[in-house]
N, C-alpha and C. Protein backbone atom coordinates (compact mmCIF):
# COMPACT_ATOMS: atom_id res chain seq x y z
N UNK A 1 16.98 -13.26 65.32
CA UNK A 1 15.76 -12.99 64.60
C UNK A 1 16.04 -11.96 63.50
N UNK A 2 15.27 -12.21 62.24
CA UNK A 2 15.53 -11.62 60.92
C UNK A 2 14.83 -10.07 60.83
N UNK A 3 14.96 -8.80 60.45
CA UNK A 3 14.34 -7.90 61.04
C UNK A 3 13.66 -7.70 59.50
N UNK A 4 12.60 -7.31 59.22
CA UNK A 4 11.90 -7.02 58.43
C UNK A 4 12.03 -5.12 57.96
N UNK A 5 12.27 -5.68 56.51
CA UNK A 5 12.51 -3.85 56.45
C UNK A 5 13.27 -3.70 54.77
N UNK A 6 13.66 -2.45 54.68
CA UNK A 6 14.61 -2.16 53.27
C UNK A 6 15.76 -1.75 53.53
N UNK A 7 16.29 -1.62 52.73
CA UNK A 7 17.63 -0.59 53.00
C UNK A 7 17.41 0.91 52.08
N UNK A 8 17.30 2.06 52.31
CA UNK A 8 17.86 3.01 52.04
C UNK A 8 18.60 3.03 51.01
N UNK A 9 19.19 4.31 50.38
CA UNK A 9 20.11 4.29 49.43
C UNK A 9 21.37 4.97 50.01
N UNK A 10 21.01 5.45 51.30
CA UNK A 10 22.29 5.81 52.24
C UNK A 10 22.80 4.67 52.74
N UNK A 11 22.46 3.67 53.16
CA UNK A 11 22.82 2.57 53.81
C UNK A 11 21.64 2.36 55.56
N UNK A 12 20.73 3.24 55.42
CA UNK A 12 20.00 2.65 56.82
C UNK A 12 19.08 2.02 56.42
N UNK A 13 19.31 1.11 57.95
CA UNK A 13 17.95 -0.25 57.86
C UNK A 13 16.67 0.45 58.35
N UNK A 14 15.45 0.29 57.40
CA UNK A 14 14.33 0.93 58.14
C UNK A 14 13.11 0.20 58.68
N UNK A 15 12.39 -0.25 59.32
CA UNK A 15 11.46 -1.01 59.38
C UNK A 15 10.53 -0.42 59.34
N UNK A 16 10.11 -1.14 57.69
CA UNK A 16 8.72 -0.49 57.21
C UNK A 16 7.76 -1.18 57.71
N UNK A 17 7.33 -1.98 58.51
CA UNK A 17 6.04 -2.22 59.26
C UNK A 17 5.93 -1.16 60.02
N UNK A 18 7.14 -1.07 61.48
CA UNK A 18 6.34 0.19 62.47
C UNK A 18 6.43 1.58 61.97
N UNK A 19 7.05 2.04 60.76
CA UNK A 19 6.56 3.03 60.01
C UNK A 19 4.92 3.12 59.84
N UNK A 20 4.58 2.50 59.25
CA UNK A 20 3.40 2.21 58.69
C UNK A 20 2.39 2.13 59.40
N UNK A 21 2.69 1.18 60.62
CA UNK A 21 1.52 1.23 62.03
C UNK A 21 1.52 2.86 62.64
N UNK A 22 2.51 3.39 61.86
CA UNK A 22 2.67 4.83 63.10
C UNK A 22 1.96 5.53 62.22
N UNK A 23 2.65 5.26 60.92
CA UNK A 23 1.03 6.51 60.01
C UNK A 23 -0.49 6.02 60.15
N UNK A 24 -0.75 5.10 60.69
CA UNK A 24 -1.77 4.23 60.80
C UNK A 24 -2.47 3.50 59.81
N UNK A 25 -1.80 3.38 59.29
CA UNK A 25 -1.97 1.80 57.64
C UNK A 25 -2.40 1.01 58.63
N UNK A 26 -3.92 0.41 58.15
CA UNK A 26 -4.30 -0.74 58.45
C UNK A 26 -3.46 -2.18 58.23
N UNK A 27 -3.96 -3.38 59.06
CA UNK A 27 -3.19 -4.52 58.82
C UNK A 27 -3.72 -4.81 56.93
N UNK A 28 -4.92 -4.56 57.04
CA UNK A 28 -5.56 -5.39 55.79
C UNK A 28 -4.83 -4.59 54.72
N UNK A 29 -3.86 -3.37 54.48
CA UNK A 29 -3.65 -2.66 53.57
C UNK A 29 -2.14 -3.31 54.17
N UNK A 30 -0.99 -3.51 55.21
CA UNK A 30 0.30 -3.64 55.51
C UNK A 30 -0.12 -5.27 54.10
N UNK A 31 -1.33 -6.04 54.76
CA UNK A 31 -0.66 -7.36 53.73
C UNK A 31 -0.89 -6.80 52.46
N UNK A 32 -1.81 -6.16 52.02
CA UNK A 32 -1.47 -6.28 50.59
C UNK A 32 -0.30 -5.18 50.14
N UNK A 33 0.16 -4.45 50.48
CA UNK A 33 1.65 -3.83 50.10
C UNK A 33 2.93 -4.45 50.62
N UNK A 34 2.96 -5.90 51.29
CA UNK A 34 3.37 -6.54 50.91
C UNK A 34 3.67 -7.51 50.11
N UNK A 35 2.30 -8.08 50.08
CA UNK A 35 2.05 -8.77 48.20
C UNK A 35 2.52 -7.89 47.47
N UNK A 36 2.36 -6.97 47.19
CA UNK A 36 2.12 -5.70 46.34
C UNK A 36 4.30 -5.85 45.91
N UNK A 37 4.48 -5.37 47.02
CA UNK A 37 6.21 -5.59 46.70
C UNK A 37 6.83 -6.73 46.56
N UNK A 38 6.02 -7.41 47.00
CA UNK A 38 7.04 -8.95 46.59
C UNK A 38 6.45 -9.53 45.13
N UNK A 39 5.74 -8.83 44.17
CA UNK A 39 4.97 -8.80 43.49
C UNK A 39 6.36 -8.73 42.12
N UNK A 40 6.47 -9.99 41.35
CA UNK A 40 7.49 -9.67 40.22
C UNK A 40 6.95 -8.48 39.05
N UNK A 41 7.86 -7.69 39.20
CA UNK A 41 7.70 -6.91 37.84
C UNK A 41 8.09 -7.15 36.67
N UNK A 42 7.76 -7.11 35.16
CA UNK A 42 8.35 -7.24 34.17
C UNK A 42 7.50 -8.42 33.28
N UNK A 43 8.19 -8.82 32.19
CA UNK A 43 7.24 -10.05 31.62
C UNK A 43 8.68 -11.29 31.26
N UNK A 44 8.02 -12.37 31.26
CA UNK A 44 8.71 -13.55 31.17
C UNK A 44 9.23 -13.65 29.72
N UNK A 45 10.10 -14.36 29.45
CA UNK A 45 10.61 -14.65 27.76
C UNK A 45 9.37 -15.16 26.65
N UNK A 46 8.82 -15.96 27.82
CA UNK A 46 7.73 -16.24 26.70
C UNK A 46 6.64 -15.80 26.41
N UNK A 47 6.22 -14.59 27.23
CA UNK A 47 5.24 -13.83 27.20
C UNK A 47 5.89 -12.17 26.23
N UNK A 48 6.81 -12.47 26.00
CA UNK A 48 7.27 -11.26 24.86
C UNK A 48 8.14 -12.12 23.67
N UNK A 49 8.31 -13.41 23.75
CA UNK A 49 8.35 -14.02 22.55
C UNK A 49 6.58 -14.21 21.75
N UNK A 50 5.85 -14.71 22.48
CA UNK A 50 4.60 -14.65 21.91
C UNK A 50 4.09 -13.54 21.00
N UNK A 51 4.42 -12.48 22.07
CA UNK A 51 4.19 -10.78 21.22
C UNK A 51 4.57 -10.75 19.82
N UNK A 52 6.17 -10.98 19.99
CA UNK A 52 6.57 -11.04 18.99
C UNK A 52 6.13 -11.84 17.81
N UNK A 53 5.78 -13.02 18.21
CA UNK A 53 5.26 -13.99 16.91
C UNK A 53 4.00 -13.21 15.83
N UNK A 54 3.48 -13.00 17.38
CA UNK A 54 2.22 -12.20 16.88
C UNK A 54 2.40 -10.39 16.26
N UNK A 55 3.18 -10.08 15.94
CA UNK A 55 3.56 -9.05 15.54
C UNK A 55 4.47 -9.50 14.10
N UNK A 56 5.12 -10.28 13.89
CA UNK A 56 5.78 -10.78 12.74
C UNK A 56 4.61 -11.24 11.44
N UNK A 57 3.47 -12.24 12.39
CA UNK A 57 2.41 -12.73 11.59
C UNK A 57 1.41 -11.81 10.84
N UNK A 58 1.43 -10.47 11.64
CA UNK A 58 0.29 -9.21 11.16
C UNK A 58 1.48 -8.67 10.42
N UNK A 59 2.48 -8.52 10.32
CA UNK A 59 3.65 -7.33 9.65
C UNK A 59 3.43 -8.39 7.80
N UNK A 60 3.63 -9.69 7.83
CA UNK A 60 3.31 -10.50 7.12
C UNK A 60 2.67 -10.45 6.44
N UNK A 61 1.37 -10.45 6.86
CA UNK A 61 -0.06 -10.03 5.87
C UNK A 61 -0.36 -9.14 5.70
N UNK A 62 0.54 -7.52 6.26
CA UNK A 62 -0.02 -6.45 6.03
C UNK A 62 0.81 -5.72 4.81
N UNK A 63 1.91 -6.07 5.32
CA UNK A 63 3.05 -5.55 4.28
C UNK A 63 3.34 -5.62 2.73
N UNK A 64 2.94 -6.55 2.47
CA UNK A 64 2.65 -7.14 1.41
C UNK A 64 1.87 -6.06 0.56
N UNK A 65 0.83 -5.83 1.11
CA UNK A 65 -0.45 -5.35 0.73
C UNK A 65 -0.14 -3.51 0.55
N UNK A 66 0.90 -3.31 1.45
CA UNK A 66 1.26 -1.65 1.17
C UNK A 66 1.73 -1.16 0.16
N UNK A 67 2.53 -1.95 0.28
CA UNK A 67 4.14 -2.26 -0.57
C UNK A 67 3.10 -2.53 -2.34
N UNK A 68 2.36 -3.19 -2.76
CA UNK A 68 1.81 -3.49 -3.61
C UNK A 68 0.93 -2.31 -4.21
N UNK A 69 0.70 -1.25 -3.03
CA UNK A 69 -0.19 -0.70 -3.88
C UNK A 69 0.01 0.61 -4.69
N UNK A 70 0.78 1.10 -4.48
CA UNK A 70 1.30 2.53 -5.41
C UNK A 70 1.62 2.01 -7.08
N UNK A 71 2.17 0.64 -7.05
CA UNK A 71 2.06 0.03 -8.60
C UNK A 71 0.69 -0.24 -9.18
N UNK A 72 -0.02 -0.58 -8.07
CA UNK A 72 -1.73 -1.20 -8.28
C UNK A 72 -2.46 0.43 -8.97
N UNK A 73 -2.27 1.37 -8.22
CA UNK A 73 -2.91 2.32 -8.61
C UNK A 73 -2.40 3.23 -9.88
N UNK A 74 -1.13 2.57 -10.08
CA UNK A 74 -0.58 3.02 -11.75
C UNK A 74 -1.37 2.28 -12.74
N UNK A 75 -1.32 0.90 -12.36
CA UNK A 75 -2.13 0.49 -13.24
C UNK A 75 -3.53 0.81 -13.62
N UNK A 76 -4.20 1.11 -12.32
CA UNK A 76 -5.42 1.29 -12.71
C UNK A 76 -5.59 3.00 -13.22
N UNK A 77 -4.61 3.96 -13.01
CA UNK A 77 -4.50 5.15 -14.01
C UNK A 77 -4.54 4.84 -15.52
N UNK A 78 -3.64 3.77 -15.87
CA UNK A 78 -3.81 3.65 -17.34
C UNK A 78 -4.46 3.03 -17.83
N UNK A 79 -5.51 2.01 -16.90
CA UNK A 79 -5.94 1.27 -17.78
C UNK A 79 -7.47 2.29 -17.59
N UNK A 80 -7.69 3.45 -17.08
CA UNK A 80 -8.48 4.34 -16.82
C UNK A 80 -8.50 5.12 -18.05
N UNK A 81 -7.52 5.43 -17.89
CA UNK A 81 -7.39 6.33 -19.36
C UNK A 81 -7.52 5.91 -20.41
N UNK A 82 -6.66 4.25 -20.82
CA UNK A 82 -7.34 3.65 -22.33
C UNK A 82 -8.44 3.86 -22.61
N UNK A 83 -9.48 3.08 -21.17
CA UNK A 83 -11.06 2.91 -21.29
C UNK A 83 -11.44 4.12 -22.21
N UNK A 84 -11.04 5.00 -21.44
CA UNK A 84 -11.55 6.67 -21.78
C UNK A 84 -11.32 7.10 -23.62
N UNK A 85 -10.08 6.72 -23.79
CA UNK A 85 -9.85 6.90 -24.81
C UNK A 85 -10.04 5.97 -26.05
N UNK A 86 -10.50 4.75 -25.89
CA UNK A 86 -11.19 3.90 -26.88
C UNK A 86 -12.36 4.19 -27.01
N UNK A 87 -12.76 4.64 -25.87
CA UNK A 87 -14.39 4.87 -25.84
C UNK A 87 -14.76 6.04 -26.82
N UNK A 88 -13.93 6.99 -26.62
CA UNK A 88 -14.16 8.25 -27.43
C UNK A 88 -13.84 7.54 -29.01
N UNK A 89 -12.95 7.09 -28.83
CA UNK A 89 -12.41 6.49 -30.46
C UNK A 89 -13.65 5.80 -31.47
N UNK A 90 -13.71 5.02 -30.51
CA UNK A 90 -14.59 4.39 -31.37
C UNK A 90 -16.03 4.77 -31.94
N UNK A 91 -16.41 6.23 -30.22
CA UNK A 91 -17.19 6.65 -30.88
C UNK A 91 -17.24 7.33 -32.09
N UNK A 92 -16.12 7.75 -32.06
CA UNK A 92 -15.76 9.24 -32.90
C UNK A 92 -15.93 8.16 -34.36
N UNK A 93 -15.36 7.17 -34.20
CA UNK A 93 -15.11 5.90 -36.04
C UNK A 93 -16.65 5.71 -36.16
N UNK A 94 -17.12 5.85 -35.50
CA UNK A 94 -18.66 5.37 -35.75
C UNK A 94 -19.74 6.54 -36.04
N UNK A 95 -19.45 7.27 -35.16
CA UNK A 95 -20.22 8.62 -36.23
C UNK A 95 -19.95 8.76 -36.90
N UNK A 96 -18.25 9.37 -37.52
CA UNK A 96 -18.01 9.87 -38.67
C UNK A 96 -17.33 8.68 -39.24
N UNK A 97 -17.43 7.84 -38.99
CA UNK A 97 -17.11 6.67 -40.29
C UNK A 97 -15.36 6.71 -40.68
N UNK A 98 -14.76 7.34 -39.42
CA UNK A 98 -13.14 7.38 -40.03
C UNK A 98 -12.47 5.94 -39.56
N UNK A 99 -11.36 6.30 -39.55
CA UNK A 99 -10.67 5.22 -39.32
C UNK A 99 -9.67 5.23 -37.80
N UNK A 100 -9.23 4.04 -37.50
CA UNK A 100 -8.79 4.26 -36.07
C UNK A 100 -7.24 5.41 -36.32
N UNK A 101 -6.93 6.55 -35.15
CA UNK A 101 -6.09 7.36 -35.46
C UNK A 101 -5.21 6.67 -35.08
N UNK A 102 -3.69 7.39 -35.21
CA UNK A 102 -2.25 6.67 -34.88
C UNK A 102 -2.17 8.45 -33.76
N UNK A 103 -2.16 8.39 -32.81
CA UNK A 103 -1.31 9.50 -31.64
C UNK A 103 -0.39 8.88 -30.92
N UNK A 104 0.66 10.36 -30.47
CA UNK A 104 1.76 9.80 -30.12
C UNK A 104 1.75 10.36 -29.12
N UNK A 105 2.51 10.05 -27.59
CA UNK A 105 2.18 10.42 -26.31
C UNK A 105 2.43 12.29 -26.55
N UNK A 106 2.87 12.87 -27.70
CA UNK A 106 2.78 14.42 -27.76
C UNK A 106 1.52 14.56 -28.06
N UNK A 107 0.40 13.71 -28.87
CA UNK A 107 -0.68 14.03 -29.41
C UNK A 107 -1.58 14.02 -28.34
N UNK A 108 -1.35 13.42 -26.91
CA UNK A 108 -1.75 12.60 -26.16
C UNK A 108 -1.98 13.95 -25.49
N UNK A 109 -0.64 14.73 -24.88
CA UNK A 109 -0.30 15.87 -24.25
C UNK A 109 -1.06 17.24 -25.25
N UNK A 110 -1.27 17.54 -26.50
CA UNK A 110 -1.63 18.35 -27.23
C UNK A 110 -3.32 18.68 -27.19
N UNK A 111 -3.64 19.74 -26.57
CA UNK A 111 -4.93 19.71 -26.32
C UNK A 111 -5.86 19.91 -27.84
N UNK A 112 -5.11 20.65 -28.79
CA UNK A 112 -6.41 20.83 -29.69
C UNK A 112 -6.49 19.16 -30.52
N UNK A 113 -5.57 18.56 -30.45
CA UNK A 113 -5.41 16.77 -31.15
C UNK A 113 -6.28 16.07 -30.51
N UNK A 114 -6.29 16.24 -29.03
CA UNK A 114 -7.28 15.59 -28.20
C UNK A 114 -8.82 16.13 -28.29
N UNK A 115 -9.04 17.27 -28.20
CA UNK A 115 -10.11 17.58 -28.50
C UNK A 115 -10.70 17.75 -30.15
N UNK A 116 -10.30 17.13 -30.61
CA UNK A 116 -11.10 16.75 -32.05
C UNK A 116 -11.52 15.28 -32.01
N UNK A 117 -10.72 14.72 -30.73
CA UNK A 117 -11.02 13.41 -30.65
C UNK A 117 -12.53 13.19 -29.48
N UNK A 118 -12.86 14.76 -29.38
CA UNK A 118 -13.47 14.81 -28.17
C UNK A 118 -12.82 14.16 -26.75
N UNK A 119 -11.43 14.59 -26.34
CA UNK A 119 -11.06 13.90 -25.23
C UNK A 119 -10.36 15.18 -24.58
N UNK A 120 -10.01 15.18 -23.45
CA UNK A 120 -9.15 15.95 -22.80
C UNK A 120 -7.71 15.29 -22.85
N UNK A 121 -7.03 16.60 -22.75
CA UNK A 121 -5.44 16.37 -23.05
C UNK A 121 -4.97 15.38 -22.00
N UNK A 122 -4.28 14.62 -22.06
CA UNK A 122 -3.78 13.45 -20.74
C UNK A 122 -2.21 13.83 -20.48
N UNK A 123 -1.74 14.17 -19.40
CA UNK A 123 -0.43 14.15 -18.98
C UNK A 123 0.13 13.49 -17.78
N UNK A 124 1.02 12.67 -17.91
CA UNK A 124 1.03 11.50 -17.07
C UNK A 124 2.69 11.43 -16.98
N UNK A 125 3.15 11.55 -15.84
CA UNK A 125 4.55 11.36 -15.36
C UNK A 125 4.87 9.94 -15.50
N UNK A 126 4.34 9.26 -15.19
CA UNK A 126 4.10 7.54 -14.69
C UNK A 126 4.26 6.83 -16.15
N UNK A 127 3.29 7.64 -17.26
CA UNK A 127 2.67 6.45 -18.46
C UNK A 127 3.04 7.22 -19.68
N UNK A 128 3.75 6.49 -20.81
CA UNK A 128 3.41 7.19 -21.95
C UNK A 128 2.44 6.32 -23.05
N UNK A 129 1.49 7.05 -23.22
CA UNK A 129 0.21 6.45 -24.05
C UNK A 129 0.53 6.82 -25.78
N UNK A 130 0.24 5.99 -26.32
CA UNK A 130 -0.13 6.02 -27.68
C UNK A 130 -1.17 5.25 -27.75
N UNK A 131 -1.31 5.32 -29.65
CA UNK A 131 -2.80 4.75 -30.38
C UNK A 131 -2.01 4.28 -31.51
N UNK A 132 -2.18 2.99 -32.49
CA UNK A 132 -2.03 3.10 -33.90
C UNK A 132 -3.10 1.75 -33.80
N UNK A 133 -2.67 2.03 -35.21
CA UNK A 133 -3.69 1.07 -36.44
C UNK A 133 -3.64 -0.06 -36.67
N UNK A 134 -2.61 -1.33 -35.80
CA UNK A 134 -2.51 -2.28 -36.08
C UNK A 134 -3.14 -2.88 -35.54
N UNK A 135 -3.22 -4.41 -35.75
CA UNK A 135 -4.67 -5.71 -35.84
C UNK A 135 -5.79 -4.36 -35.45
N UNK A 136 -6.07 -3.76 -36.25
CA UNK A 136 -7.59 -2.76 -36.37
C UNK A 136 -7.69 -2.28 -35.02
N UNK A 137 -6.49 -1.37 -34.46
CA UNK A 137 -6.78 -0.58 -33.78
C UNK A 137 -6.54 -0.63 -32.32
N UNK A 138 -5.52 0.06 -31.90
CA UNK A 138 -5.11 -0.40 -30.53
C UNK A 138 -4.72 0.89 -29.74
N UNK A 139 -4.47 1.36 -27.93
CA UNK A 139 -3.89 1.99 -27.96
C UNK A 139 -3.36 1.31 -26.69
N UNK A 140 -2.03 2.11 -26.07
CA UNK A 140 -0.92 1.46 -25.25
C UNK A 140 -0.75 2.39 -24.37
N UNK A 141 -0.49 1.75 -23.27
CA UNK A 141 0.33 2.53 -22.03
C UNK A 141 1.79 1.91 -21.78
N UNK A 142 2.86 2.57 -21.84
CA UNK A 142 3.84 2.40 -21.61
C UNK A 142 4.60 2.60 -20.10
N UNK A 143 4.67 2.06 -18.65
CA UNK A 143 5.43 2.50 -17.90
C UNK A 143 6.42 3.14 -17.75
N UNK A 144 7.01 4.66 -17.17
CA UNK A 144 7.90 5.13 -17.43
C UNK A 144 8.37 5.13 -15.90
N UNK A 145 9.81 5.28 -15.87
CA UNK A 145 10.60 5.30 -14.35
C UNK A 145 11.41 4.13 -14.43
N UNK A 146 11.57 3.93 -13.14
CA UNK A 146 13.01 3.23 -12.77
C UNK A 146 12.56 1.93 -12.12
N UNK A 147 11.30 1.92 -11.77
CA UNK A 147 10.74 0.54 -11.13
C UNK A 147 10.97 -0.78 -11.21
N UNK A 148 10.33 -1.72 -10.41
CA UNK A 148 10.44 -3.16 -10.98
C UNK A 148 9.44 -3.42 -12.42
N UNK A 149 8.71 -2.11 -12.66
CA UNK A 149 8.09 -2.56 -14.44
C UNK A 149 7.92 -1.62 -15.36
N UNK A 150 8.82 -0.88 -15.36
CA UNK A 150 9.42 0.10 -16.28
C UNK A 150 9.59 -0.33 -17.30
N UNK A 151 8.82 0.05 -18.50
CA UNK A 151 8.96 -0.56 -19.61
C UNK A 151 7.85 -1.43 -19.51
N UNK A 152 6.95 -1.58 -18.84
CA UNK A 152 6.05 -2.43 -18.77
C UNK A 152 4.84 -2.06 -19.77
N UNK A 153 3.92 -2.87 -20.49
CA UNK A 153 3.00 -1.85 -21.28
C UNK A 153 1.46 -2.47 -21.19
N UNK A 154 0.54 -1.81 -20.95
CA UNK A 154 -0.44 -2.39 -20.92
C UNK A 154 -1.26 -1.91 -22.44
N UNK A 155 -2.06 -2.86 -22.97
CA UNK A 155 -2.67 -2.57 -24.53
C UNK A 155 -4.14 -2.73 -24.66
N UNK A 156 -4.66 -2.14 -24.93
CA UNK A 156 -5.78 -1.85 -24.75
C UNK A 156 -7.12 -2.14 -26.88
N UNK A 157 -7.15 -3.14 -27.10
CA UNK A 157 -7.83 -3.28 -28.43
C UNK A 157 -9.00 -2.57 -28.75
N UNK A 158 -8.96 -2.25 -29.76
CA UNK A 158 -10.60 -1.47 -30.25
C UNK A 158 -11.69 -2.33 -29.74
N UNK A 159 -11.53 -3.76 -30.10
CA UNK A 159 -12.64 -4.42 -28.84
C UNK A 159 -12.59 -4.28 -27.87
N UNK A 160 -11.83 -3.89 -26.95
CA UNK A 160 -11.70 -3.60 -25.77
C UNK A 160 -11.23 -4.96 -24.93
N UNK A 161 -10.34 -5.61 -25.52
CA UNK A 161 -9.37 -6.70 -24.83
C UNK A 161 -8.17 -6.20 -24.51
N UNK A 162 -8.13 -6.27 -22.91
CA UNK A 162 -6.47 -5.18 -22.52
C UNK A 162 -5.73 -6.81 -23.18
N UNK A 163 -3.93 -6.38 -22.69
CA UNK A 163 -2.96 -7.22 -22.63
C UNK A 163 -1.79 -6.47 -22.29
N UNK A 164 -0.74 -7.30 -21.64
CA UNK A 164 0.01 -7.01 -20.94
C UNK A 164 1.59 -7.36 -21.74
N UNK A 165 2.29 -6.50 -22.15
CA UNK A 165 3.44 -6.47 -23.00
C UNK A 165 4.83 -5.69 -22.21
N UNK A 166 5.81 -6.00 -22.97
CA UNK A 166 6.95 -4.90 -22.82
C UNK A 166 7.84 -5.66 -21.68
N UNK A 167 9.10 -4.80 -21.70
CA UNK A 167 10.44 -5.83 -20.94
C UNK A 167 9.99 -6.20 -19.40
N UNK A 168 9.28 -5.60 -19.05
CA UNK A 168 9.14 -5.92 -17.74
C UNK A 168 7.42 -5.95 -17.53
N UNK A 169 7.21 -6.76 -18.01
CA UNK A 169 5.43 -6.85 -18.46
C UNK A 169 4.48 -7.44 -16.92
N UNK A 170 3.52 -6.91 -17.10
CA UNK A 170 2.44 -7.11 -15.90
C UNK A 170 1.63 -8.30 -16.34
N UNK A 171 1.02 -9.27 -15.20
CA UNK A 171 0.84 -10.08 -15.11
C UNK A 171 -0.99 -9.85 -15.77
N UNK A 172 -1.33 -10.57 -16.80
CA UNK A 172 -2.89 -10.15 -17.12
C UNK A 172 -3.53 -10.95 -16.52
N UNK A 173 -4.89 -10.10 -15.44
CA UNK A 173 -5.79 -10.95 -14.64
C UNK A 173 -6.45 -11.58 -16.00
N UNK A 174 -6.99 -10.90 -16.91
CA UNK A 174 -7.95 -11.75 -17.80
C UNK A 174 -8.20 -10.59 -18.77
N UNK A 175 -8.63 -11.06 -19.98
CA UNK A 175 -8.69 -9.85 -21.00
C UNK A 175 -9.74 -8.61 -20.92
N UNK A 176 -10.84 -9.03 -19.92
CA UNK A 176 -11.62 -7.88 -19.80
C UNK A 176 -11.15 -7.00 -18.40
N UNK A 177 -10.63 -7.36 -17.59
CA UNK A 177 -10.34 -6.82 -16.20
C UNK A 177 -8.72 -6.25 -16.49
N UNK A 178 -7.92 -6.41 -17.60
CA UNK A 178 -6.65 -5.81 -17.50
C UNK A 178 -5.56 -6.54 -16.81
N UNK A 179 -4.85 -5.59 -16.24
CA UNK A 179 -2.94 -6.24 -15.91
C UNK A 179 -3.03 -6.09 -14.38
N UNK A 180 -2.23 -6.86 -13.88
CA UNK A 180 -2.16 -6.37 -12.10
C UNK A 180 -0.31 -6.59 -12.40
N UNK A 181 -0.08 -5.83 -10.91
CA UNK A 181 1.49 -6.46 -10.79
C UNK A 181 1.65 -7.20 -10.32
C-alpha cells in the first residue's frame, strides 16, 4: 500500500493527513488542501501567448501616436506664431497704409523691431522665422536641428494660406489648417 504524504527537504517521509487530523483540520478543509496542492500552478503557452498578442496590438496603436508628437507640437509653435505675426502685419499695412516688411530671424529676436510691429520679440530654438515681400507678402518658419525635418519650412501668405516647403518638407493638411508631419 502507497503511503500518502511529502518528502521533506532532509529526506523524511511525513504523512500529512495524520498531521493534520492531530491539529484538528476538518475532513471538509483536508479535501480542499488537497485540491488546493494538486492544483497546477503557472499559465499555459497559450494563455501568455495571447497576452502577448494583446500587448503587441496596444504597443501598435499607441506608439505611433507618442513618437509623433513632439514634431506635432513644433509645428503647431510655428504655425502659432505666423498666425500671430501676419495678424499684426497686416494690421499694422492697414492702418498705416505701409507695405509688407522683410525681417530676419535677428529682427524676429530684436525687441524694439518687433515692437513697432506691435509684436513681442519671438525666440525659438526649434524655428527660424522670417518675413519678405514676395508674391505680396509672406512670412516663414524654418526647422532648425538634426531631425527627420530639419530644414523643413512652413509659409505662411498675407492671405493667410500656410504651405509646406524646404529639403525635408511637411506634409500640408490643406491651406487653411497648415503642415502636419
Amino acid at each position: 500500500m502507497r503511503r500518502k504524504g511529502f518528502i521533506l527537504n532532509f529526506g523524511t517521509r511525513v504523512n500529512y493527513e495524520n498531521d493534520m487530523k492531530t491539529m484538528g483540520v476538518g475532513k471538509e478543509s483536508l479535501i480542499f488542501m488537497k485540491k488546493w496542492r494538486n492544483h497546477k500552478k503557472g499559465f499555459t503557452l497559450v494563455e501568455i501567448l495571447i497576452v502577448i498578442v494583446i500587448l503587441a496590438v496596444l504597443a501598435s496603436m499607441i506608439l505611433p501616436r507618442l513618437t509623433a508628437q513632439p514634431e506635432t507640437g513644433y509645428i503647431a509653435e510655428a504655425q502659432n506664431v505666423l498666425g500671430f505675426v501676419r495678424s499684426a502685419l497686416v494690421m499694422n499695412i492697414d492702418s498705416a497704409g505701409g507695405t509688407w516688411p522683410t525681417l530676419s530671424n535677428a529682427d524676429f529676436q530684436n525687441a524694439a523691431t518687433m515692437l513697432s510691429h506691435n509684436l513681442r520679440p519671438v525666440v525659438s530654438t526649434n524655428w527660424s522665422f522670417s518675413c519678405g515681400q514676395t508674391s505680396g507678402g509672406f512670412c516663414m518658419a524654418t526647422r532648425l536641428g538634426t531631425g527627420s525635418h530639419a530644414g523643413a519650412s512652413i509659409i505662411l501668405n498675407q492671405t493667410g494660406s500656410f504651405s509646406c516647403a524646404g529639403t525635408n518638407p511637411y506634409t500640408l493638411i490643406d491651406a487653411a489648417k497648415g503642415c502636419k508631419s
